[in-house]
C-alpha atoms as a PDB file:
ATOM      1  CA  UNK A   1     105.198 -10.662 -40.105  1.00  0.00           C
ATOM      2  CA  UNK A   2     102.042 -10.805 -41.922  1.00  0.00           C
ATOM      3  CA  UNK A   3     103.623  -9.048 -44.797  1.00  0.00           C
ATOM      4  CA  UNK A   4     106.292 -11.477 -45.011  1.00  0.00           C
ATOM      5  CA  UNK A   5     103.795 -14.606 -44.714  1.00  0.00           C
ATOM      6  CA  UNK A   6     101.926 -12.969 -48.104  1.00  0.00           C
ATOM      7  CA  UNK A   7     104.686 -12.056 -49.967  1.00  0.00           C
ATOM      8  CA  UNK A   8     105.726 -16.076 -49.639  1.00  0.00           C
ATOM      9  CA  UNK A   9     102.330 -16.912 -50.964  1.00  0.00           C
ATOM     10  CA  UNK A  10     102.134 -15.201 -53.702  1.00  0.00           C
ATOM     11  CA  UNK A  11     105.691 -16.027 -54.614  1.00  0.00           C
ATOM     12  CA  UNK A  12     104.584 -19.656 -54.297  1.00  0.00           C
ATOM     13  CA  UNK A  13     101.468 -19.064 -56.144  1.00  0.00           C
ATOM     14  CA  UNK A  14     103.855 -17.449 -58.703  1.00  0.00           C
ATOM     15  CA  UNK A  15     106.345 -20.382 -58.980  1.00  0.00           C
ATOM     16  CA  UNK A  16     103.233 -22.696 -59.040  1.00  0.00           C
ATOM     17  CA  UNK A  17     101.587 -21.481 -61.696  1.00  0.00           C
ATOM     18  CA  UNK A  18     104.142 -20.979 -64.289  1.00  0.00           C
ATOM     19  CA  UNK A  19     105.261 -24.445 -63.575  1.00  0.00           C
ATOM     20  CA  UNK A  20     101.621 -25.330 -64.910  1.00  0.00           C
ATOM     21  CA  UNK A  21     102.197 -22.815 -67.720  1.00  0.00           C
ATOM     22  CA  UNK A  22     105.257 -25.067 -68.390  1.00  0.00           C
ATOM     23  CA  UNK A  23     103.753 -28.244 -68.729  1.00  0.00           C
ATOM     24  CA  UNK A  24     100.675 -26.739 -70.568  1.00  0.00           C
ATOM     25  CA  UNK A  25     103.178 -25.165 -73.337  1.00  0.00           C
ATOM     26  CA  UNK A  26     105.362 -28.120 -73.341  1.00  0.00           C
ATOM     27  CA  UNK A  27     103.366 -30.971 -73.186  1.00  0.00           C
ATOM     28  CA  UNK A  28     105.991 -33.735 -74.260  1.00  0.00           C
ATOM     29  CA  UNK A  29     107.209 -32.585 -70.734  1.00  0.00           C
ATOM     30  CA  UNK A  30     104.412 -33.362 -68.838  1.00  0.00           C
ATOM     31  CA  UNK A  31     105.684 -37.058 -67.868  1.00  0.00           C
ATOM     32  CA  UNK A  32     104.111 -40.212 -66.945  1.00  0.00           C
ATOM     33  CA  UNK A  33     105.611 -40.964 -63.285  1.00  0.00           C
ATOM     34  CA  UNK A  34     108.308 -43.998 -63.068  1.00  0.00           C
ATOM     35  CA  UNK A  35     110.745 -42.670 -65.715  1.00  0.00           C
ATOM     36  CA  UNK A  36     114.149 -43.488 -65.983  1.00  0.00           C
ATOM     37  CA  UNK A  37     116.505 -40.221 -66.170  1.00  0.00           C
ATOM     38  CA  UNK A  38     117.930 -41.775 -69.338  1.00  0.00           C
ATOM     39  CA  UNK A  39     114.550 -41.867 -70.846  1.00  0.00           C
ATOM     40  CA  UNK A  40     113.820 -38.246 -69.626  1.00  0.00           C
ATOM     41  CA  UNK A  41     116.502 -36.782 -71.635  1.00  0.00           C
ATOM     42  CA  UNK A  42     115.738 -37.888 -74.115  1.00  0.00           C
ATOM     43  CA  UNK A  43     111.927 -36.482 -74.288  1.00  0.00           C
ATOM     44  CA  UNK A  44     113.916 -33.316 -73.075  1.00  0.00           C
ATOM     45  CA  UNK A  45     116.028 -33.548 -76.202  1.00  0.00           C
ATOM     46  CA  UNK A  46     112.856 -34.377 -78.296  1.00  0.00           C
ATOM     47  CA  UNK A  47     111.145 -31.972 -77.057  1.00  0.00           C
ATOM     48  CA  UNK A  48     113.671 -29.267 -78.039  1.00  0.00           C
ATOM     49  CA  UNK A  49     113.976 -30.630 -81.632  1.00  0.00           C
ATOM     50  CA  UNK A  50     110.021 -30.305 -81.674  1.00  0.00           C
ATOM     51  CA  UNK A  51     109.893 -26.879 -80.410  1.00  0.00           C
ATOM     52  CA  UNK A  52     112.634 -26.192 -83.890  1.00  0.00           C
ATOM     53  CA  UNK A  53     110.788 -27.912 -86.317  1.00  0.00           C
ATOM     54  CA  UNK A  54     108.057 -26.736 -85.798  1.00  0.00           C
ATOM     55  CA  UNK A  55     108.669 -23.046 -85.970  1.00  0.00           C
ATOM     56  CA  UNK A  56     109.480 -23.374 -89.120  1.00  0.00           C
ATOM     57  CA  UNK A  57     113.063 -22.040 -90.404  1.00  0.00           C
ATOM     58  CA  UNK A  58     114.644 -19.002 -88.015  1.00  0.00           C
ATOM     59  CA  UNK A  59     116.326 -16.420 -90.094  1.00  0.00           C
ATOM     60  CA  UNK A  60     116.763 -12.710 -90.115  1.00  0.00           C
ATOM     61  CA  UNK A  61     114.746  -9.907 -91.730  1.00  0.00           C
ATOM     62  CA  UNK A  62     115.630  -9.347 -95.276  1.00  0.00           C
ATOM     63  CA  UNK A  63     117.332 -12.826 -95.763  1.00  0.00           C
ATOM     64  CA  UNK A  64     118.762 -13.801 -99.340  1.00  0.00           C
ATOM     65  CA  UNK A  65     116.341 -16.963-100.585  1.00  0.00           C
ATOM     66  CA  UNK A  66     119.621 -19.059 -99.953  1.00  0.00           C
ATOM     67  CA  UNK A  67     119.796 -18.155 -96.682  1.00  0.00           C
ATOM     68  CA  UNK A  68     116.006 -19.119 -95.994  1.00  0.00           C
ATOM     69  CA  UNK A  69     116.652 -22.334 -98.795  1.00  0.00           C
ATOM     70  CA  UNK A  70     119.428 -23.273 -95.896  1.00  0.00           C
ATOM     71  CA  UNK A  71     117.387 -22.493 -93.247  1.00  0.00           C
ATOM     72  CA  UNK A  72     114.757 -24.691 -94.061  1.00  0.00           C
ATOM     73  CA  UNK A  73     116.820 -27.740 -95.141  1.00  0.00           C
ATOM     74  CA  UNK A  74     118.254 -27.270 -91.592  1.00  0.00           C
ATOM     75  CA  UNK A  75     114.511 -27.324 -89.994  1.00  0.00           C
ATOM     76  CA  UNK A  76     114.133 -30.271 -92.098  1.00  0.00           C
ATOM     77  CA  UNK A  77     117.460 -32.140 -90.653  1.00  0.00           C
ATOM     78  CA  UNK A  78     116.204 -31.693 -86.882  1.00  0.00           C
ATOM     79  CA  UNK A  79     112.573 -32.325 -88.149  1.00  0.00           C
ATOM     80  CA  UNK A  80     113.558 -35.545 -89.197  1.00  0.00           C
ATOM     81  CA  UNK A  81     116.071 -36.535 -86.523  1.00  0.00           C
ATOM     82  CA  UNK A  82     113.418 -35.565 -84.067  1.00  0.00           C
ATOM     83  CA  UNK A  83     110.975 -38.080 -85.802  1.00  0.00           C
ATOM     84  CA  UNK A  84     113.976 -40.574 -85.774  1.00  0.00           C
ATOM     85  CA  UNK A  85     113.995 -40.236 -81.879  1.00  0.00           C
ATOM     86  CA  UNK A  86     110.466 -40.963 -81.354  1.00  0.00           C
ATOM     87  CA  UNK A  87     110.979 -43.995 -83.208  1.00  0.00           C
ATOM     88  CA  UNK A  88     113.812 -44.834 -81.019  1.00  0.00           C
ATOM     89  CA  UNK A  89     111.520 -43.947 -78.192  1.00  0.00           C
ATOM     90  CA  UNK A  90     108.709 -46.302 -79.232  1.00  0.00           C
ATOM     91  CA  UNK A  91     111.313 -49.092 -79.955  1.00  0.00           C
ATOM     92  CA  UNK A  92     112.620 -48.974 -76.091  1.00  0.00           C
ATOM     93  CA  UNK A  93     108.578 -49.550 -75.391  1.00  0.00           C
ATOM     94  CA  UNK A  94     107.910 -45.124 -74.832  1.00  0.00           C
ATOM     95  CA  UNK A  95     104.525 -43.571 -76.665  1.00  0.00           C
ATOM     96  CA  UNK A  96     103.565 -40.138 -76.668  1.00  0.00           C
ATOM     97  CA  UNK A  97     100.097 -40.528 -75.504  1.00  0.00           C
ATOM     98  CA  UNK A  98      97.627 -43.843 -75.939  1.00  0.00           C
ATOM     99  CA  UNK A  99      97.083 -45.198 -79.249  1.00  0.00           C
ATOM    100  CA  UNK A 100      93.145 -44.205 -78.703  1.00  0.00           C
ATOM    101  CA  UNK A 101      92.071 -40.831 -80.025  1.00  0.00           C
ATOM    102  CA  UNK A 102      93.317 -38.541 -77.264  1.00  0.00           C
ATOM    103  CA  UNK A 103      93.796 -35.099 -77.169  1.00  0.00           C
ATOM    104  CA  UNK A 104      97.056 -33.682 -78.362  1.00  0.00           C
ATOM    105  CA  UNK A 105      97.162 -31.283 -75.194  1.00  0.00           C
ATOM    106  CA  UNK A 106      96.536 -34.183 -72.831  1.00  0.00           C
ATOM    107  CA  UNK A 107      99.019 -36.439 -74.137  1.00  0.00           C
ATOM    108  CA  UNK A 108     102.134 -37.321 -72.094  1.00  0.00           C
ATOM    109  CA  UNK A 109     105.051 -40.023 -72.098  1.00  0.00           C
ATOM    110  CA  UNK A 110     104.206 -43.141 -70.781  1.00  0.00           C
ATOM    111  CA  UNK A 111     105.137 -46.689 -70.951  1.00  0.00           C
ATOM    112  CA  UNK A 112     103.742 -47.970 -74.662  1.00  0.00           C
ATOM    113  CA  UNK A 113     100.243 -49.678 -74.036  1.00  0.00           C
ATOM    114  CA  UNK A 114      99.423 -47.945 -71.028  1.00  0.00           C
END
């Protein structure tokens, strides 16, 4: 019984902590609370397109330079569409963190303002 009680700890402990891994490597997903599911998908969706652009243009080993020239123009596309959505985000009154100097790793979405 004992055993049992442990191994449901540490499998808590487990699920616990890489949910904190999660919203350490993902910050954009580390949200302000009183969020409309309409406005969480799309930070989920921005956060995706972020995660994309910025590591950098995804091709195979030995890749002709069109192949990395196409590559990269498609990085750029989601690049830009991602800074599109923040825009979109800001205009329906979302930031990604205050407007005072805060840390990038303790940013989250909240209400513009806030």
């Amino acid at each position: 019984m004992a055993a049992q009680k442990s191994s449901r700890t540490v499998l808590l402990f487990a699920a616990l902590s890489l949910s904190a891994v999660a919203q350490a490597s993902f910050p954009s997903t580390a949200l302000a609370g009183g969020m409309p599911d309409a406005i969480r998908r799309e930070i989920d969706s921005i956060s995706r397109m972020n995660e994309r652009c910025r590591g950098g243009p995804r091709v195979r080993a030995g890749a002709t330079d069109a192949e990395v020239e196409k590559a990269e123009a498609e990085r750029e596309a989601v690049c830009e569409g991602r800074d599109d959505a923040i825009a979109g985000m800001r205009a329906k009154g979302w930031c990604f963190g205050k407007d005072s100097d805060e840390r990038e790793a303790d940013r989250v979405w909240r209400k513009c303002g806030k």
